[in-house]
N, C-alpha and C. Protein backbone atom coordinates (compact mmCIF):
# COMPACT_ATOMS: atom_id res chain seq x y z
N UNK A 1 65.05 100.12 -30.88
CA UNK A 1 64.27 101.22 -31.42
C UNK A 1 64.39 102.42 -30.47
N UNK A 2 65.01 103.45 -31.22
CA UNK A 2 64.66 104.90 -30.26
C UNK A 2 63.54 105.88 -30.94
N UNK A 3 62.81 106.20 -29.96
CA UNK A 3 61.65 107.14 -30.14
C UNK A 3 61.90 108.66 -28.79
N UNK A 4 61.91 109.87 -29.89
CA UNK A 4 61.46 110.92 -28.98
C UNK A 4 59.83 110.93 -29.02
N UNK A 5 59.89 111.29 -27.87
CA UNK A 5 58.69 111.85 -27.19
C UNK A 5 58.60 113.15 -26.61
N UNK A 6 57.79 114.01 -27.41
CA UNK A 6 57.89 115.71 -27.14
C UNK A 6 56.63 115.89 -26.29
N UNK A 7 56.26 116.28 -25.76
CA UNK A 7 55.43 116.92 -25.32
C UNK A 7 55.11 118.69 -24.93
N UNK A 8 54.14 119.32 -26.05
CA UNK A 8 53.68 120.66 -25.80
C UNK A 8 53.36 121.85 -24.56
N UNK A 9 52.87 122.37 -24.66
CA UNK A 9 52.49 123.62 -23.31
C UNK A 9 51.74 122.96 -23.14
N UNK A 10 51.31 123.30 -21.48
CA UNK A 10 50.88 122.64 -20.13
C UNK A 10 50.57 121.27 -20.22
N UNK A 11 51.33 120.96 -20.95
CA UNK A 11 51.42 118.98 -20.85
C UNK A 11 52.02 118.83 -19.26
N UNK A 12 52.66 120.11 -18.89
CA UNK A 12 53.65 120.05 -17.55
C UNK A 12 52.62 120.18 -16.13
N UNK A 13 51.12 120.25 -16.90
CA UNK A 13 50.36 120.74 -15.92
C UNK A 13 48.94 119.24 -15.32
N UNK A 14 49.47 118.12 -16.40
CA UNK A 14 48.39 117.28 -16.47
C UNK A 14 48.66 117.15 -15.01
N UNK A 15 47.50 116.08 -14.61
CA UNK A 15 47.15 115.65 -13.46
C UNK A 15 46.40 116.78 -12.02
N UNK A 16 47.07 118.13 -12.53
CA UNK A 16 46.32 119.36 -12.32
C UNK A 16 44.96 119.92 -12.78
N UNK A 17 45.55 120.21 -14.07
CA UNK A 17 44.69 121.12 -14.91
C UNK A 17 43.73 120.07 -15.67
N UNK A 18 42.09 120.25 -15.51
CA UNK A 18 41.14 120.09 -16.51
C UNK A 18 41.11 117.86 -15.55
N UNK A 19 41.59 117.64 -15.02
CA UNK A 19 41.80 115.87 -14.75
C UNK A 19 40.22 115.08 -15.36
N UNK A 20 39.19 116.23 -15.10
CA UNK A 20 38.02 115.65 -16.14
C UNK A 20 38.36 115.53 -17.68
N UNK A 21 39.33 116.05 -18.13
CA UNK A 21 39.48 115.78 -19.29
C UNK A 21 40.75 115.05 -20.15
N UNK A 22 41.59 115.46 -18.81
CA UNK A 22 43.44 115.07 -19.86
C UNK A 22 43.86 113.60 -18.58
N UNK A 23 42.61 113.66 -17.63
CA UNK A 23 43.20 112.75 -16.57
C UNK A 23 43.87 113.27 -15.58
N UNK A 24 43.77 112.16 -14.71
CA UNK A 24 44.63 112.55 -12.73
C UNK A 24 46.27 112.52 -13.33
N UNK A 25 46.77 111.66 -14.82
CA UNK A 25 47.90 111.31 -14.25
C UNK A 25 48.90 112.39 -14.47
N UNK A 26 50.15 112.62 -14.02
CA UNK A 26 50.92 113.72 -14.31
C UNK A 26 51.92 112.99 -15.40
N UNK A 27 52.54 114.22 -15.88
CA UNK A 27 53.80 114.11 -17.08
C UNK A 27 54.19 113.07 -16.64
N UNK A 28 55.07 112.81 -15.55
CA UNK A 28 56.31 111.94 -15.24
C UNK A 28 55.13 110.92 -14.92
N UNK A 29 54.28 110.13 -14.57
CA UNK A 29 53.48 109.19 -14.06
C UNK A 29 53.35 108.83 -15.59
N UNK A 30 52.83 109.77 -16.54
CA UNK A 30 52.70 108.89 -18.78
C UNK A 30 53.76 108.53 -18.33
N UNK A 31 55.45 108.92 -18.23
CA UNK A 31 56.10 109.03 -19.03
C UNK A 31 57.01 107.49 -18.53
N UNK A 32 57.08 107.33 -17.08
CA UNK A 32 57.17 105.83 -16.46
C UNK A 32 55.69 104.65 -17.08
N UNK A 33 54.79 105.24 -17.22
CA UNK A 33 53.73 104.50 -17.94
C UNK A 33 54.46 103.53 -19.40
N UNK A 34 54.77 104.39 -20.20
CA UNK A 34 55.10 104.09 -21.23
C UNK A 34 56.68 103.62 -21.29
N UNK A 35 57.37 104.10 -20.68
CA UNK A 35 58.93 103.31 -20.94
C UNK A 35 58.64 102.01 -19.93
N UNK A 36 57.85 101.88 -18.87
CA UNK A 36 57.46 100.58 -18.48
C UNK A 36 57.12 99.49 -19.22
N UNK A 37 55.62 100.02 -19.78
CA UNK A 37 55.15 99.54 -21.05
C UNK A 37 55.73 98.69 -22.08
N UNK A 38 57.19 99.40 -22.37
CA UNK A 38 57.35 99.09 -23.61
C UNK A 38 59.24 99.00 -23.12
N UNK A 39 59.87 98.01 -22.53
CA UNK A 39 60.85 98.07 -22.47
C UNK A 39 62.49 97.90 -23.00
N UNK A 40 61.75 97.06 -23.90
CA UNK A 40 63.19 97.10 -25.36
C UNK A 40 62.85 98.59 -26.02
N UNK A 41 62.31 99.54 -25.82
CA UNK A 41 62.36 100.80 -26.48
C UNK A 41 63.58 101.97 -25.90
N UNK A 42 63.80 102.36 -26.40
CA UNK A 42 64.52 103.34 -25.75
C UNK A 42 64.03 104.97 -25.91
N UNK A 43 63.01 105.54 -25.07
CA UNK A 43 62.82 106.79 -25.00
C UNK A 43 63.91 108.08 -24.54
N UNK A 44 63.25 108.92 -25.27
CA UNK A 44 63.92 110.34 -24.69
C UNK A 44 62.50 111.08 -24.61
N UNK A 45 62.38 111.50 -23.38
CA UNK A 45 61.25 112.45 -22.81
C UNK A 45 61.31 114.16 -23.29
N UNK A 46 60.87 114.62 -23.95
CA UNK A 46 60.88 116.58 -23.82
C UNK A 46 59.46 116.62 -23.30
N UNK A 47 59.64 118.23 -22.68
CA UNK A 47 58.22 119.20 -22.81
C UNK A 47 58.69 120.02 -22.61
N UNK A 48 57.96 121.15 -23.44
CA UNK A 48 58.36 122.78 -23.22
C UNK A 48 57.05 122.98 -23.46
N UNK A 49 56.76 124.36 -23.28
CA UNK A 49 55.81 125.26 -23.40
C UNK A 49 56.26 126.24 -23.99
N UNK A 50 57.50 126.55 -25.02
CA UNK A 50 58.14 127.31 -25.94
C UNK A 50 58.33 126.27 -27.17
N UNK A 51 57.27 127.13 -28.28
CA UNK A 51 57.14 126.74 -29.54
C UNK A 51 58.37 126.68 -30.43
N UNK A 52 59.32 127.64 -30.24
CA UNK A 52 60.82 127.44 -30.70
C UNK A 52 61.61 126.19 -30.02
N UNK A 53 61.55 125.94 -28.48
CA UNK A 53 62.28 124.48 -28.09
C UNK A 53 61.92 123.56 -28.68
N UNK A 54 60.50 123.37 -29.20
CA UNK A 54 60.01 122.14 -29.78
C UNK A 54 60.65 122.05 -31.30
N UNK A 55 60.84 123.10 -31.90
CA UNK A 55 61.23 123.18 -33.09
C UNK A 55 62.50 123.04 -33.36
N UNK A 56 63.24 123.70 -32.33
CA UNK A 56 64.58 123.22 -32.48
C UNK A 56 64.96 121.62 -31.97
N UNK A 57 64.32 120.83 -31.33
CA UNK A 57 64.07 119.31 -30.72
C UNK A 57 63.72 119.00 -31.84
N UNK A 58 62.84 119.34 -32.96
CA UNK A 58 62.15 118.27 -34.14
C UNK A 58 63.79 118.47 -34.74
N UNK A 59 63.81 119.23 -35.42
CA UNK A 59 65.31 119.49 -35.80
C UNK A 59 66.45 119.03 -35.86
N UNK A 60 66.58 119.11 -34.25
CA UNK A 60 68.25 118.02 -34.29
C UNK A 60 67.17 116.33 -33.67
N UNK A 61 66.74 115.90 -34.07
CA UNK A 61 66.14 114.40 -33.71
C UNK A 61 66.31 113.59 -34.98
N UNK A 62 66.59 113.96 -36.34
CA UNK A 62 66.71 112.78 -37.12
C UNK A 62 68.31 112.27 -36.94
N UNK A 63 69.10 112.57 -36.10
CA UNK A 63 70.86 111.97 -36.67
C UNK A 63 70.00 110.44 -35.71
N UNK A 64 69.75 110.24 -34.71
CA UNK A 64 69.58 109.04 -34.00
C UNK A 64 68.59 108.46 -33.42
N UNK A 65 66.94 108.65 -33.94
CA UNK A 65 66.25 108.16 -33.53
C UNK A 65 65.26 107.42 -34.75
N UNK A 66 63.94 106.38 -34.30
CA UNK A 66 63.06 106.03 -35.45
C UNK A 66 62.14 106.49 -35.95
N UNK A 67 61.36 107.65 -34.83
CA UNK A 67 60.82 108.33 -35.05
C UNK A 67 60.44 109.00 -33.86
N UNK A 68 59.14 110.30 -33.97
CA UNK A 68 58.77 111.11 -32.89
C UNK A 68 57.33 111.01 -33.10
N UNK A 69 56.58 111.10 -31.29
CA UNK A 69 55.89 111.17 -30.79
C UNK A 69 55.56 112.53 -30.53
N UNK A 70 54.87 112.85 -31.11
CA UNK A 70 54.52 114.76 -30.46
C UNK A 70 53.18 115.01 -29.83
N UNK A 71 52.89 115.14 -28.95
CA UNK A 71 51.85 115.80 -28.13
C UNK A 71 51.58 117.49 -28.34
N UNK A 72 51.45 118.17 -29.19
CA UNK A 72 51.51 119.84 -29.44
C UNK A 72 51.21 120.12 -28.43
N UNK A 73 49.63 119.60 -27.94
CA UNK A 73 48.89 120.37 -26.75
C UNK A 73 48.43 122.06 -28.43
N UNK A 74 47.81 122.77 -27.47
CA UNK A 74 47.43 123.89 -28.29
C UNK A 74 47.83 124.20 -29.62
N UNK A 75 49.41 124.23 -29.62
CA UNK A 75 50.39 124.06 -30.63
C UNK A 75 49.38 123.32 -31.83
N UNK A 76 49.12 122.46 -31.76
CA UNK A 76 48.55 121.67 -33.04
C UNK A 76 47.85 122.07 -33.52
N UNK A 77 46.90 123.29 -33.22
CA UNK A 77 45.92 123.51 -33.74
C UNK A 77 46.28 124.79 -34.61
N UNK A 78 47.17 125.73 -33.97
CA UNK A 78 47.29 127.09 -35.04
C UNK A 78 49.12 126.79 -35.36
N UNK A 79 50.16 125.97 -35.00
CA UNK A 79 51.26 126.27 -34.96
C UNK A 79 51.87 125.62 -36.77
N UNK A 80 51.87 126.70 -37.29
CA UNK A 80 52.41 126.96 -38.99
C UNK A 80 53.95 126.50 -39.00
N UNK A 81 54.42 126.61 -37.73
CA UNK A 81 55.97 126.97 -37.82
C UNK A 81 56.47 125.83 -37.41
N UNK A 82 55.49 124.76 -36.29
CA UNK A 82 55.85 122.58 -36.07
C UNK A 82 55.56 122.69 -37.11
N UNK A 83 54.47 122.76 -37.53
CA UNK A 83 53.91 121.66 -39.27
C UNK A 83 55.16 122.45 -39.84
N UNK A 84 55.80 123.13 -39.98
CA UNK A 84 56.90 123.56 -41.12
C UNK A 84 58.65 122.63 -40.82
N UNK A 85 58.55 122.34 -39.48
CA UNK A 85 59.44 121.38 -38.63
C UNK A 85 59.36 120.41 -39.17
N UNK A 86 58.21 119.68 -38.91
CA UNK A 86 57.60 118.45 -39.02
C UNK A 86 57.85 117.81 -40.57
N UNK A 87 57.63 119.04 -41.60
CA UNK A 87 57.58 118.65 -42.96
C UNK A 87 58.99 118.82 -43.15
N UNK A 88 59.83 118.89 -42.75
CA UNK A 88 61.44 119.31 -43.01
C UNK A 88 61.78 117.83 -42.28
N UNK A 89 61.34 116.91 -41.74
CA UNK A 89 62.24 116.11 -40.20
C UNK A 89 61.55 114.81 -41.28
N UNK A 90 62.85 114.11 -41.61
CA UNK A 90 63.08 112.84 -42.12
C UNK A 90 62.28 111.43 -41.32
N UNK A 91 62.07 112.13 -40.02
CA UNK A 91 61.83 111.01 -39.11
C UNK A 91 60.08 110.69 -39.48
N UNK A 92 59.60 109.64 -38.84
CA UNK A 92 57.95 109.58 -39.12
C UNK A 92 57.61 110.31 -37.64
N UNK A 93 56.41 111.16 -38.04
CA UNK A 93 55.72 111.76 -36.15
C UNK A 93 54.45 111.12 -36.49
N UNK A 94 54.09 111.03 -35.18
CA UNK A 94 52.90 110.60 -35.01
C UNK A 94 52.54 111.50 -34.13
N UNK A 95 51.44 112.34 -34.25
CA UNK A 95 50.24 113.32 -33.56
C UNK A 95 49.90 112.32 -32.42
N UNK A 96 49.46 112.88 -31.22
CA UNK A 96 48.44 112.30 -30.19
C UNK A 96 48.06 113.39 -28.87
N UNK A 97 46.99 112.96 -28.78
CA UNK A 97 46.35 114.05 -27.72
C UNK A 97 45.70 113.11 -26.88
N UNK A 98 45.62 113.46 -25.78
CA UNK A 98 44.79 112.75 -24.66
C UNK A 98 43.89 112.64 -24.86
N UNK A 99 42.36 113.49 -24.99
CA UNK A 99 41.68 113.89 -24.75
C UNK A 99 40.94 113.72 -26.96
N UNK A 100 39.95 113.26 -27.07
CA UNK A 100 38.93 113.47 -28.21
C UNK A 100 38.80 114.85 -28.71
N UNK A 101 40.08 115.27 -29.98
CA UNK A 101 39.61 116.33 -30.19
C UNK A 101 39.35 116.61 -31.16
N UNK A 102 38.16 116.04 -31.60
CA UNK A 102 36.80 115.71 -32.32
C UNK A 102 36.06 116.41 -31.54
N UNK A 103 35.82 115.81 -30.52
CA UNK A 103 34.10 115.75 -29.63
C UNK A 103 34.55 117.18 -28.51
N UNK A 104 35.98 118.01 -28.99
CA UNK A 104 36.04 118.84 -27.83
C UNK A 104 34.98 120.84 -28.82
N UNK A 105 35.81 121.73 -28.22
CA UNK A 105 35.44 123.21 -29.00
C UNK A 105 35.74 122.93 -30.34
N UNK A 106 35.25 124.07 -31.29
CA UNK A 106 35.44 124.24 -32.15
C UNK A 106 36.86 124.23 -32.75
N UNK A 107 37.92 125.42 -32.19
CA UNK A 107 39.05 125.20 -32.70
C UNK A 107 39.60 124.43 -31.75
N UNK A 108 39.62 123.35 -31.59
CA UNK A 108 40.46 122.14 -31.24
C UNK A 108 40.18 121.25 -31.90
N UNK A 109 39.49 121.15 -32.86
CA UNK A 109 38.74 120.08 -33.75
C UNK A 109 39.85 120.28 -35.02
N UNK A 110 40.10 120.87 -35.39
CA UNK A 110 41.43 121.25 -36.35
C UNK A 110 42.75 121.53 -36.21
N UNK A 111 43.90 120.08 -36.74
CA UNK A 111 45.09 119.80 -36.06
C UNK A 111 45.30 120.42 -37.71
N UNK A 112 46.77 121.69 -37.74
CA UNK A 112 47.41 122.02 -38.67
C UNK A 112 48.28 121.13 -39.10
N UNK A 113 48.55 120.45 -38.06
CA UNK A 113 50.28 119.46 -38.21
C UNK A 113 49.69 118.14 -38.53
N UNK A 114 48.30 117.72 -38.44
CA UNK A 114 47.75 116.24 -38.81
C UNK A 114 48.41 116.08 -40.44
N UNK A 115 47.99 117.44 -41.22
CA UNK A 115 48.47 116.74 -42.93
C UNK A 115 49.45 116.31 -42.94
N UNK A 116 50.73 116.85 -42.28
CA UNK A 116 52.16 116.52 -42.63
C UNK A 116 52.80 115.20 -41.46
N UNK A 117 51.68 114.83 -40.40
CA UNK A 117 52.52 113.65 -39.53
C UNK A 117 51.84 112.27 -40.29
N UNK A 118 52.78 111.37 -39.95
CA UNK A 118 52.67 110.04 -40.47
C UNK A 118 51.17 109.48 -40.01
N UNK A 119 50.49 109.66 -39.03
CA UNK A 119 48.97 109.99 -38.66
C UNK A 119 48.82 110.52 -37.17
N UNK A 120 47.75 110.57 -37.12
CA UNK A 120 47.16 111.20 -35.61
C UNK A 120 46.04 110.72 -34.48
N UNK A 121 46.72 110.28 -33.45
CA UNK A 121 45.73 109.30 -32.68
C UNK A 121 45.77 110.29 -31.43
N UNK A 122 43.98 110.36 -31.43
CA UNK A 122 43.27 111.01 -29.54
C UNK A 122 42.31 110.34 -29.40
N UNK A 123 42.14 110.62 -28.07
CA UNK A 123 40.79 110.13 -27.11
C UNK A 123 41.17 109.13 -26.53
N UNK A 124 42.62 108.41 -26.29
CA UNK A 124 42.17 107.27 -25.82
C UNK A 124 43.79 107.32 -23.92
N UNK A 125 43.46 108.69 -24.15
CA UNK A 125 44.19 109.21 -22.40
C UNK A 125 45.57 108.40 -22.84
N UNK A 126 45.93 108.24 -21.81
CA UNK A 126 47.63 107.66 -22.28
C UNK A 126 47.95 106.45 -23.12
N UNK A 127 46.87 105.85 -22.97
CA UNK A 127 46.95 104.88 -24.03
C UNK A 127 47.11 105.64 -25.57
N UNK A 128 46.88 106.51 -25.62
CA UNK A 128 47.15 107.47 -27.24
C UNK A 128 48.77 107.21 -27.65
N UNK A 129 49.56 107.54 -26.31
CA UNK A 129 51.06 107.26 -27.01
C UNK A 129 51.38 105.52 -26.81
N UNK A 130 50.84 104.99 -26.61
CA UNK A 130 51.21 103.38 -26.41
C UNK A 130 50.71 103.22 -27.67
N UNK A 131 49.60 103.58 -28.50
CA UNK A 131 49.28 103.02 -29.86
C UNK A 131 50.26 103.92 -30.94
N UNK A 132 50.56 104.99 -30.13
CA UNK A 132 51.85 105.72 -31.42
C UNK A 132 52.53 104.80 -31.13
N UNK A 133 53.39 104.39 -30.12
CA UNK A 133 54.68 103.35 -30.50
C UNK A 133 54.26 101.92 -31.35
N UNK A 134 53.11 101.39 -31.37
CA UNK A 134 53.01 100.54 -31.80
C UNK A 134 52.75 101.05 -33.35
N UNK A 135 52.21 101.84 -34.13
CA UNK A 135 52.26 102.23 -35.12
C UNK A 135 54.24 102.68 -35.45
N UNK A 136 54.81 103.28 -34.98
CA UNK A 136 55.91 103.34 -35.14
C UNK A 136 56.51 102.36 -35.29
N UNK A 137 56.37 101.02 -34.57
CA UNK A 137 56.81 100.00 -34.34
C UNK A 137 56.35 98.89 -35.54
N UNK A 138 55.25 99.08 -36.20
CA UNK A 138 55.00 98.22 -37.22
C UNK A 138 55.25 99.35 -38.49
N UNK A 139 55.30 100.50 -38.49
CA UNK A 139 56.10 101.29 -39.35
C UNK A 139 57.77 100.74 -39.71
N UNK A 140 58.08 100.74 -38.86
CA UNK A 140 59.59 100.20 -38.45
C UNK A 140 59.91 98.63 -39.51
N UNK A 141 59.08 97.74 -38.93
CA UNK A 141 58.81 96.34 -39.73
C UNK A 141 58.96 96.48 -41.01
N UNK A 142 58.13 97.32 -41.24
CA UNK A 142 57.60 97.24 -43.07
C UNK A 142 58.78 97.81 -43.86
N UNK A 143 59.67 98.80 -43.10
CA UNK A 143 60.31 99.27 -44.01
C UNK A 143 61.49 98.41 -43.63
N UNK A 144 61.77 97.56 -43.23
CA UNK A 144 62.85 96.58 -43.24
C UNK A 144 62.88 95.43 -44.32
């Protein structure tokens, strides 16, 4: 199974920025988390903080993978132009955010790109992308 894994603006900043809320751990500390985790998988890691890199990454990702993992970060909440990616990309995405964003501000409580991804899991810190692969992963099953 290959899965991208995108990650949004200042995803590059975890373990810095806000650690009461997104956590101590940094990008590269998830990102050994999870290919540890899960080792018959085969990941490919992105992050940008340019809404066009991500779009051009959703883009060319269906010739060889099972699906994508996207982290927007901010992106999710106003970005018209992923959800327009997202609804074009053959692949299944699965939404995830670190952090409960339900229980956070007002506009973070509303993901644009939730209608069009295969679903959307937060609140549960890095464990959020360990339950996307496993949803990917019994996604995977069913359609065999």
């Amino acid at each position: 199974m290959k899965i991208l894994v995108i990650n949004g603006p200042n995803l590059n900043m975890l373990g810095k920025r806000k650690p009461e809320v997104y956590g101590s751990d940094s990008l590269e500390v998830i990102n050994k988390f999870i290919r540890d985790y899960f080792e018959k998988v085969e990941f490919e890691f992105f992050q940008s903080n340019h809404e066009g890199e991500i779009i051009d990454r959703i883009h060319s990702s269906d010739k060889n993978r099972h699906g994508i993992i996207l982290n927007p970060g901010a992106f999710g909440h106003y970005s018209i132009a992923i959800r327009d990616a997202i609804e074009a990309c053959s692949l299944p995405v699965v939404e995830v955010h670190l952090s409960n964003i339900s229980a956070r501000e007002e506009f973070r409580k509303a993901s644009v790109i939730a209608p069009v991804c295969w679903g959307s899991i937060s609140g549960f810190g890095k464990y959020s992308y360990i339950l996307a692969v496993h949803a990917l992963e019994l996604g995977q099953s069913k359609v065999k």
